[in-house]
Protein backbone atom coordinates (compact mmCIF):
# COMPACT_ATOMS: atom_id res chain seq x y z
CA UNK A 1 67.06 -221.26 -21.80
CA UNK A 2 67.46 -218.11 -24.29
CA UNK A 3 63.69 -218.32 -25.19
CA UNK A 4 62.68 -218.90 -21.80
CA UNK A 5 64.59 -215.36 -20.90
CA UNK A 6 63.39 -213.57 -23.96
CA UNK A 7 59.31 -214.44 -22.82
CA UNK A 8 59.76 -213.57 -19.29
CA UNK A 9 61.30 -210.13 -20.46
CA UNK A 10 58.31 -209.60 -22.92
CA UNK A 11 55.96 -210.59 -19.81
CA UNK A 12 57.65 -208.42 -17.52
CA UNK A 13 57.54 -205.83 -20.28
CA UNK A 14 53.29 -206.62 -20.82
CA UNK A 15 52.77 -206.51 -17.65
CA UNK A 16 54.78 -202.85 -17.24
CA UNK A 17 52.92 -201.65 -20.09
CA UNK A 18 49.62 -202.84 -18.26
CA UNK A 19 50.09 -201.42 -14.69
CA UNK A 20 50.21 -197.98 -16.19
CA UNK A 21 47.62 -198.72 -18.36
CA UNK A 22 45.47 -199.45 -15.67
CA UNK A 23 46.73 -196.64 -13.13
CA UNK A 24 46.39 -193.83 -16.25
CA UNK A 25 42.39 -194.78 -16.89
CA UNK A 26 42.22 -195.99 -13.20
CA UNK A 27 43.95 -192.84 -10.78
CA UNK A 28 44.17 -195.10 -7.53
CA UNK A 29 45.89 -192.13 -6.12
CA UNK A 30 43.56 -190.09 -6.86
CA UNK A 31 40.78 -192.01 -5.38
CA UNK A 32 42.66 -192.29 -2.01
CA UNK A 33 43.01 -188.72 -1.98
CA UNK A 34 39.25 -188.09 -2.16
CA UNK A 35 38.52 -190.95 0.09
CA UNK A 36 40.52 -188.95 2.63
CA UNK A 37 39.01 -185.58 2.12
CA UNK A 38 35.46 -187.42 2.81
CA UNK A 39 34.71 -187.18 -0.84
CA UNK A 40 32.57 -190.28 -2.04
CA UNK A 41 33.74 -190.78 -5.75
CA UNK A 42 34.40 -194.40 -7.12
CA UNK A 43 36.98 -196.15 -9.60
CA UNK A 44 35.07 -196.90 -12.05
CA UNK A 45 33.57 -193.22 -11.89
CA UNK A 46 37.55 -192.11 -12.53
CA UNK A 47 37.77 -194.36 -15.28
CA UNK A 48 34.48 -193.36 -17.37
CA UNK A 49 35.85 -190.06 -16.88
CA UNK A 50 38.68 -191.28 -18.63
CA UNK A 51 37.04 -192.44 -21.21
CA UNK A 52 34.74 -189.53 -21.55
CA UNK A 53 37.79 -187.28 -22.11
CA UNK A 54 37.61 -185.50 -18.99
CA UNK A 55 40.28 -185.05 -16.34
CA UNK A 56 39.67 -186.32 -13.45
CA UNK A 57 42.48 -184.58 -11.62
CA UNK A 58 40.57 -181.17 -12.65
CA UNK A 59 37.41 -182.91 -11.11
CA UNK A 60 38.42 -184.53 -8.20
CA UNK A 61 40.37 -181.60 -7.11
CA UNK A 62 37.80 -178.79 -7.47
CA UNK A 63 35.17 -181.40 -5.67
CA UNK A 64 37.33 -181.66 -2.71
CA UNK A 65 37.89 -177.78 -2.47
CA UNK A 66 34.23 -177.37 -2.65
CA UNK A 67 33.68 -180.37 -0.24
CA UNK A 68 36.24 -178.81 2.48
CA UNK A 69 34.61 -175.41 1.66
CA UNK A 70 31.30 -176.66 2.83
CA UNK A 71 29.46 -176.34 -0.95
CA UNK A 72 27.41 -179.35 -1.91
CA UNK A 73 28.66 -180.05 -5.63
CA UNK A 74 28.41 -183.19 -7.14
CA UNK A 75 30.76 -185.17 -9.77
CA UNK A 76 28.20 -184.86 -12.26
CA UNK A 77 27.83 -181.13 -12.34
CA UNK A 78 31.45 -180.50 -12.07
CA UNK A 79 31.88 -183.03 -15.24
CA UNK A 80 28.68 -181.45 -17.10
CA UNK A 81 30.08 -178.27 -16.58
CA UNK A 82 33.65 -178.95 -17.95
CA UNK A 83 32.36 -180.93 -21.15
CA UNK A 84 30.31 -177.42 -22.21
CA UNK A 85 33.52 -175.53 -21.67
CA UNK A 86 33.60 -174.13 -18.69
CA UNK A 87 36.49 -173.48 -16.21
CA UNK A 88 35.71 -175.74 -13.45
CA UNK A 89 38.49 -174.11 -10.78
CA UNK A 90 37.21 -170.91 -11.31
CA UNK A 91 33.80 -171.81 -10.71
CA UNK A 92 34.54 -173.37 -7.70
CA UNK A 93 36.74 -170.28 -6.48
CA UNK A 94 33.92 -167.67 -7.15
CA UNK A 95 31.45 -169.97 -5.11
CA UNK A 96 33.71 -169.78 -2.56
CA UNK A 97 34.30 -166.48 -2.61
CA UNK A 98 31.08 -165.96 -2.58
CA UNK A 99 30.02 -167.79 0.10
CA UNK A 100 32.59 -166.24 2.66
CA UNK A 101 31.64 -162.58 1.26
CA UNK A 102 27.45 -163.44 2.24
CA UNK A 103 26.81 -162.86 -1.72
CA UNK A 104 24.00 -164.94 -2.87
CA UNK A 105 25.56 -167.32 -5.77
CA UNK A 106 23.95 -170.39 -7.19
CA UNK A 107 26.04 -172.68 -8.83
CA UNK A 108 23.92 -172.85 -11.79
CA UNK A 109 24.54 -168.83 -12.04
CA UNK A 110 28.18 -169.62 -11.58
CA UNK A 111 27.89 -171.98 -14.70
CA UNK A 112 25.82 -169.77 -16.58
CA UNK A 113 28.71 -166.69 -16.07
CA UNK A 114 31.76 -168.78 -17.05
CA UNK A 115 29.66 -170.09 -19.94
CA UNK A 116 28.87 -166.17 -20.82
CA UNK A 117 32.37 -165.57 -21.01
CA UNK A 118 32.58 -163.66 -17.96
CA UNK A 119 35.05 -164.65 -15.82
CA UNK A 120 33.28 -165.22 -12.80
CA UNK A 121 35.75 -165.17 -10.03
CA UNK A 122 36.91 -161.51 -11.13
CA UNK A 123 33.20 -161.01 -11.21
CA UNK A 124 32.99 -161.54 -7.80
CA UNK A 125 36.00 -160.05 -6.54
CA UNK A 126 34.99 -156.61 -7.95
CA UNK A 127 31.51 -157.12 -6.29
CA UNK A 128 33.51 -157.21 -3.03
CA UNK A 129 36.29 -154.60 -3.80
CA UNK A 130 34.39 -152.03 -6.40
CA UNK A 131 36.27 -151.24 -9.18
CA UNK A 132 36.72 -147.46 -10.65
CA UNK A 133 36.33 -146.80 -14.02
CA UNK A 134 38.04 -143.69 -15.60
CA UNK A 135 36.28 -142.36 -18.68
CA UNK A 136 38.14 -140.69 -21.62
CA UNK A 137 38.01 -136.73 -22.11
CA UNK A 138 34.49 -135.53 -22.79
CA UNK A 139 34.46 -132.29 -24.94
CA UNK A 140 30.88 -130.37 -23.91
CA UNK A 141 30.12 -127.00 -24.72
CA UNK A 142 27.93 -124.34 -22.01
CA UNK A 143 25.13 -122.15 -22.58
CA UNK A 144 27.97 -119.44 -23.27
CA UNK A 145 29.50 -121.14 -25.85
CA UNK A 146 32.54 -121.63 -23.99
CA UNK A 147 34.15 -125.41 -24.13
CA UNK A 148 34.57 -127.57 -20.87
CA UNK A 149 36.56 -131.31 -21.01
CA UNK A 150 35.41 -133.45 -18.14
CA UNK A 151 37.45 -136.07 -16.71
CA UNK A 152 35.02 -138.45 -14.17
CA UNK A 153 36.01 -141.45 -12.62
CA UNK A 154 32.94 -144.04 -11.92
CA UNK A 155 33.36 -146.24 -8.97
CA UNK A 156 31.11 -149.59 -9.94
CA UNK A 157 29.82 -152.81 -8.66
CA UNK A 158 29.41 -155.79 -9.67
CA UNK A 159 25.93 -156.96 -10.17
CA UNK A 160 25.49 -160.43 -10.24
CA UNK A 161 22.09 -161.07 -11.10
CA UNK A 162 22.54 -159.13 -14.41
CA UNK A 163 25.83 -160.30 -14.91
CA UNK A 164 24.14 -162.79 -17.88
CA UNK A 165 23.00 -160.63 -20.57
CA UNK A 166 23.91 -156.76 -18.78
CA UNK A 167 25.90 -154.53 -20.96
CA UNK A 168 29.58 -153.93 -19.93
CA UNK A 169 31.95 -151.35 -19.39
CA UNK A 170 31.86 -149.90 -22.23
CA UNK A 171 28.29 -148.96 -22.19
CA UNK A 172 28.65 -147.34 -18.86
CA UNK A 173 31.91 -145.09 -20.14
CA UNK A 174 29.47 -144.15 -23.15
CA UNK A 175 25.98 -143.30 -20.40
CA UNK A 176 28.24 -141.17 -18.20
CA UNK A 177 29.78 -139.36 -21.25
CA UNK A 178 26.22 -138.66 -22.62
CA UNK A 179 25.15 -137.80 -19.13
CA UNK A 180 28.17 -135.45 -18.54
CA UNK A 181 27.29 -133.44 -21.83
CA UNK A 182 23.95 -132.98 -21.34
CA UNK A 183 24.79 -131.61 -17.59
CA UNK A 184 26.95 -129.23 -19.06
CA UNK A 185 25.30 -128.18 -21.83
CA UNK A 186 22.48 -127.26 -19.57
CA UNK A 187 24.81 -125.09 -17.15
CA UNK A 188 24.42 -121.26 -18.23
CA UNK A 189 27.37 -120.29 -18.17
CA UNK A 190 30.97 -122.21 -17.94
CA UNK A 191 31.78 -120.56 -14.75
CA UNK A 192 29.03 -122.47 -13.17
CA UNK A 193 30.48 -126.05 -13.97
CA UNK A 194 33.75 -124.64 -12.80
CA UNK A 195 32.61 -123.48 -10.03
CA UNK A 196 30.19 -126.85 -8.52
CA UNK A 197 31.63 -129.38 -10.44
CA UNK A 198 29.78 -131.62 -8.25
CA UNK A 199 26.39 -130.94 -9.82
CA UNK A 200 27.51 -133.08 -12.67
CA UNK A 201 27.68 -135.61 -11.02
CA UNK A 202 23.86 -135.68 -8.92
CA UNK A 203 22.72 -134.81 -12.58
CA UNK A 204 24.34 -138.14 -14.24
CA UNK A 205 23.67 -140.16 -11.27
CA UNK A 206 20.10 -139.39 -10.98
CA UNK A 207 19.74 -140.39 -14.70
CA UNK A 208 20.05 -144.60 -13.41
CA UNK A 209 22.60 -144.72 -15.64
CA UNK A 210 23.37 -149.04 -15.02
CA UNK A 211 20.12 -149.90 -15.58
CA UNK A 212 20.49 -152.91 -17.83
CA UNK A 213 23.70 -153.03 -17.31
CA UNK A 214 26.35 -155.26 -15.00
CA UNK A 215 27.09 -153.47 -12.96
CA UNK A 216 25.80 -150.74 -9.96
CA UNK A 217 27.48 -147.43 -10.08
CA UNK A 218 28.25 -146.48 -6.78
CA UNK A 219 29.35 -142.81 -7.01
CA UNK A 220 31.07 -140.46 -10.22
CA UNK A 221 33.37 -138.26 -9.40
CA UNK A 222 34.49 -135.75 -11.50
CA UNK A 223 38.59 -135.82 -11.24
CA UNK A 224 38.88 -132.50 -13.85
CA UNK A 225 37.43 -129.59 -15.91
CA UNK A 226 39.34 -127.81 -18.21
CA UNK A 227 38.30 -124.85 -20.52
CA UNK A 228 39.01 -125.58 -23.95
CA UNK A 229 38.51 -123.07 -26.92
CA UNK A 230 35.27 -120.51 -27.31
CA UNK A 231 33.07 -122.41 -29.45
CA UNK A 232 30.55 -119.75 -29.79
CA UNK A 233 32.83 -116.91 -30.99
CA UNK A 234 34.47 -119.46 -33.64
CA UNK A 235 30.77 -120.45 -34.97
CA UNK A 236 29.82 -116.43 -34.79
CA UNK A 237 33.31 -115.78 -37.19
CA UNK A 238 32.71 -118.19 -39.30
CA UNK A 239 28.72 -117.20 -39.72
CA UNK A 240 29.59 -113.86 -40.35
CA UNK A 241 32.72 -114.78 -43.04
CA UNK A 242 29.77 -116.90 -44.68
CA UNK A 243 27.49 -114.09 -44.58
CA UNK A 244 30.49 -111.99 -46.21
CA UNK A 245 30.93 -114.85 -48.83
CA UNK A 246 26.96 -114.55 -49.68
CA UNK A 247 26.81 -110.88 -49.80
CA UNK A 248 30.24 -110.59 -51.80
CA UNK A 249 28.44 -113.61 -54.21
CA UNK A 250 25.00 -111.57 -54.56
CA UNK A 251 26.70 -108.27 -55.40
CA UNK A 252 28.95 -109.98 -58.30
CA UNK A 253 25.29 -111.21 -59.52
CA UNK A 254 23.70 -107.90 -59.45
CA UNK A 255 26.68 -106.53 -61.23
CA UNK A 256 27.31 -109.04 -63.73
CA UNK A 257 23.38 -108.13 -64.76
CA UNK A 258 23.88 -104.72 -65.06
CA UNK A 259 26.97 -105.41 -67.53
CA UNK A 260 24.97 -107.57 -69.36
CA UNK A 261 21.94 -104.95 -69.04
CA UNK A 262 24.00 -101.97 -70.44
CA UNK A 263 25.72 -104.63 -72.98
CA UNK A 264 21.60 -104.77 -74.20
CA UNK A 265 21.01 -101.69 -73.89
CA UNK A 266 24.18 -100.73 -76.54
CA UNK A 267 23.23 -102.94 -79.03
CA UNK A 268 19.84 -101.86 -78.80
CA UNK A 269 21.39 -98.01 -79.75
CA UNK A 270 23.44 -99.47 -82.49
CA UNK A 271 20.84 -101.37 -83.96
CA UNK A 272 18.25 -97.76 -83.56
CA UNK A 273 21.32 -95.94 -85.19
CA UNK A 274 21.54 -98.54 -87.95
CA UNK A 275 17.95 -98.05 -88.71
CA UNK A 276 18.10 -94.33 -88.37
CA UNK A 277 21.16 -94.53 -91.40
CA UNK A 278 19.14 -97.04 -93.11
CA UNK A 279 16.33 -94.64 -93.54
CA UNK A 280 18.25 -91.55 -94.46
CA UNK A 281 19.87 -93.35 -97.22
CA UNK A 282 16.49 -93.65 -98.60
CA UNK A 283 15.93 -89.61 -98.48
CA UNK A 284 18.36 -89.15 -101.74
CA UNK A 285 16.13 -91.28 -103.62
CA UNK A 286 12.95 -89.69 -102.81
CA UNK A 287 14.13 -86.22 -103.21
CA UNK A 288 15.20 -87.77 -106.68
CA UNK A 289 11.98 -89.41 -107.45
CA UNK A 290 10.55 -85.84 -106.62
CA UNK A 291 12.31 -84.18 -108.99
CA UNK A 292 11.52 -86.59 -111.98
CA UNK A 293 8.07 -87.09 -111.06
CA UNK A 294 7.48 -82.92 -110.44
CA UNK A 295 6.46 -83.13 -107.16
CA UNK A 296 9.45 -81.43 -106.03
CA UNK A 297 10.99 -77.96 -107.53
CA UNK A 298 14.53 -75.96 -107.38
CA UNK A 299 13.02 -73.30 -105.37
CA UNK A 300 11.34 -75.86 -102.85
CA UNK A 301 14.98 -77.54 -102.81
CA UNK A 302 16.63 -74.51 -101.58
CA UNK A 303 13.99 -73.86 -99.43
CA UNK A 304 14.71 -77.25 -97.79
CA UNK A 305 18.80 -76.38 -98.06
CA UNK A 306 18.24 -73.07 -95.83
CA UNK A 307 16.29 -74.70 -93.18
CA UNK A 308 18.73 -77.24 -93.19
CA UNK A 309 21.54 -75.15 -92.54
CA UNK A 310 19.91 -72.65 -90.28
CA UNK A 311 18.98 -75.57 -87.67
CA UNK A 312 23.07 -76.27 -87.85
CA UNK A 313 23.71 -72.85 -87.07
CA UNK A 314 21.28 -72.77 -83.96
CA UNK A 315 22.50 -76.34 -82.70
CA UNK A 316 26.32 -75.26 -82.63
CA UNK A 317 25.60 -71.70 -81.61
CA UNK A 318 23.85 -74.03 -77.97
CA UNK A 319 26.82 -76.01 -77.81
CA UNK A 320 28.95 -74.92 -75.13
CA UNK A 321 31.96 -75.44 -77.35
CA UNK A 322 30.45 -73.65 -80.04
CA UNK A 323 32.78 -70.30 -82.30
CA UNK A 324 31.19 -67.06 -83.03
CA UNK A 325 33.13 -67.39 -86.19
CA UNK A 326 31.55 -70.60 -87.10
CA UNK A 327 27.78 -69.01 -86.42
CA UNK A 328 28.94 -65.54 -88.46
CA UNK A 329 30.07 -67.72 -91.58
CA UNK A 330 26.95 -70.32 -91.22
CA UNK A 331 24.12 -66.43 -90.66
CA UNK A 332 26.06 -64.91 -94.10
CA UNK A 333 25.53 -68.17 -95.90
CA UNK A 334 22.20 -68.58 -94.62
């Protein structure tokens, strides 16, 4: 009797263990719920999908949206879809979406978005409510050197035929920023851009600036201008304190050469005065070799003495500083 109880709890137990076995690879619920929403989709179908490690809940679910929605999606696409990572619901909302806003999407372009990375159903929410796009301060400098910082805002669209591939926000901010500089580097004078701020904005737009890109700029509108510093003055000051800094560098060349010139020209004088002592060192010994060979007498050496001392009499008699006592004693001797 006690092993007769203890097998028909382990049978109970078995078959327990079997039921949800069979009801987690087999959703019967989930099968009557799609057989009620008109959507054809069969056990077995539920349980490969099992098996194939996709769940069928996910499925089933977005297949009867679609279904009630009037989109013609089948299983297998759905299933594809999710096993190369895609987000199935949010597929299935942006075809919807789509569909009630008249905006031609495929669902193999709805794939190919999610797949992107784009999420699709903010994709095509923005191509029915635009989206505006504020850019960052853009420094730009007029004709007049004066500074102007631009603050636009750009109101955008979604495009979804260029959603695979087109550039993003980013490259718009950086187009209108490049289109808002050259606008008001053009302008002639700062009070111009202040004045029509609106011509910045038929300039950048006329450039096609979201070609290539994902989106379709609707309008830019320029939300503020403010001056910022005068560039031009600031480049002129610091031109002319470079132009200072050359000169000043130039003149300390020229002078340092004209030291070093005179420096030259001193020790060219010494060296001339060296030679000049050198030589009359050398008169001594002549006048002595005179005298021994007889070329030279006592008479001729006086003669030589008075000349001698009359030329010292005439050059301090033309110096300004000269005595008349000096000149008297210097005629008596002579």
């Amino acid at each position: 009797m006690e092993l007769s109880g203890i097998g028909i709890v382990l049978i109970v137990f078995l078959g327990i263990v079997v039921f949800f076995v069979f009801l987690y690879f087999i959703p019967v619920g989930l099968w009557i719920t799609a057989r009620f929403s008109n959507v054809k989709v069969g056990l077995f179908e539920l349980m490969f999908m099992r098996i194939r490690k996709v769940p069928p809940g996910v499925v089933v679910n977005s297949l009867i949206t679609a279904t009630k929605a009037g989109l013609t999606v089948t299983t297998k696409e759905l299933e594809t879809h999710y096993l190369a990572g895609g987000h199935v619901p949010s597929v299935i909302k942006a075809l919807i979406s789509a569909d009630k806003a008249n905006i031609n999407l495929t669902f193999k372009q709805a794939t190919a978005i999610d797949l992107a990375g784009r999420d699709v159903f903010e994709a095509v929410q923005i191509s029915v409510n635009p989206k505006v796009i504020t850019t960052p301060k853009v420094a730009a400098v007029a004709a007049d050197g004066i500074q102007l910082i631009a603050i636009a805002r750009v109101t955008v669209r979604a495009n979804i035929q260029q959603l695979v591939g087109g550039a993003g926000e980013d490259t718009i901010l950086a187009r209108v920023g490049e289109g808002i500089v050259t606008s008001i580097g053009s302008a002639g004078t700062h009070k111009e851009v202040l004045e029509n701020p609106d011509k910045i904005s038929k300039l950048v737009l006329q450039r096609g600036l979201d070609a290539g890109t994902a989106f379709e700029i609707l309008s830019i509108d320029i939300a503020d201008v403010d001056v910022g510093t005068n560039i031009g003055a600031k480049l002129q000051t610091d031109q002319a304190s470079a132009d200072l800094k050359v000169a000043e560098a130039k003149a300390e060349e020229r002078r340092a050469m004209a030291v070093a010139h005179e420096q030259e020209m001193k020790a060219k004088a010494q060296e001339a005065r060296a030679k000049v002592i050198e030589a009359e060192a050398d008169v001594p010994k002549a006048m002595a070799e005179a005298f021994r060979t007889g070329n030279l007498g006592i008479m001729d050496y006086y003669k030589m003495d008075n000349i001698k001392a009359d030329t010292e009499m005439r050059e301090s008699i033309a110096k300004p500083g000269g005595s008349s006592s000096g000149s008297k004693d210097k005629g008596n001797k002579s």
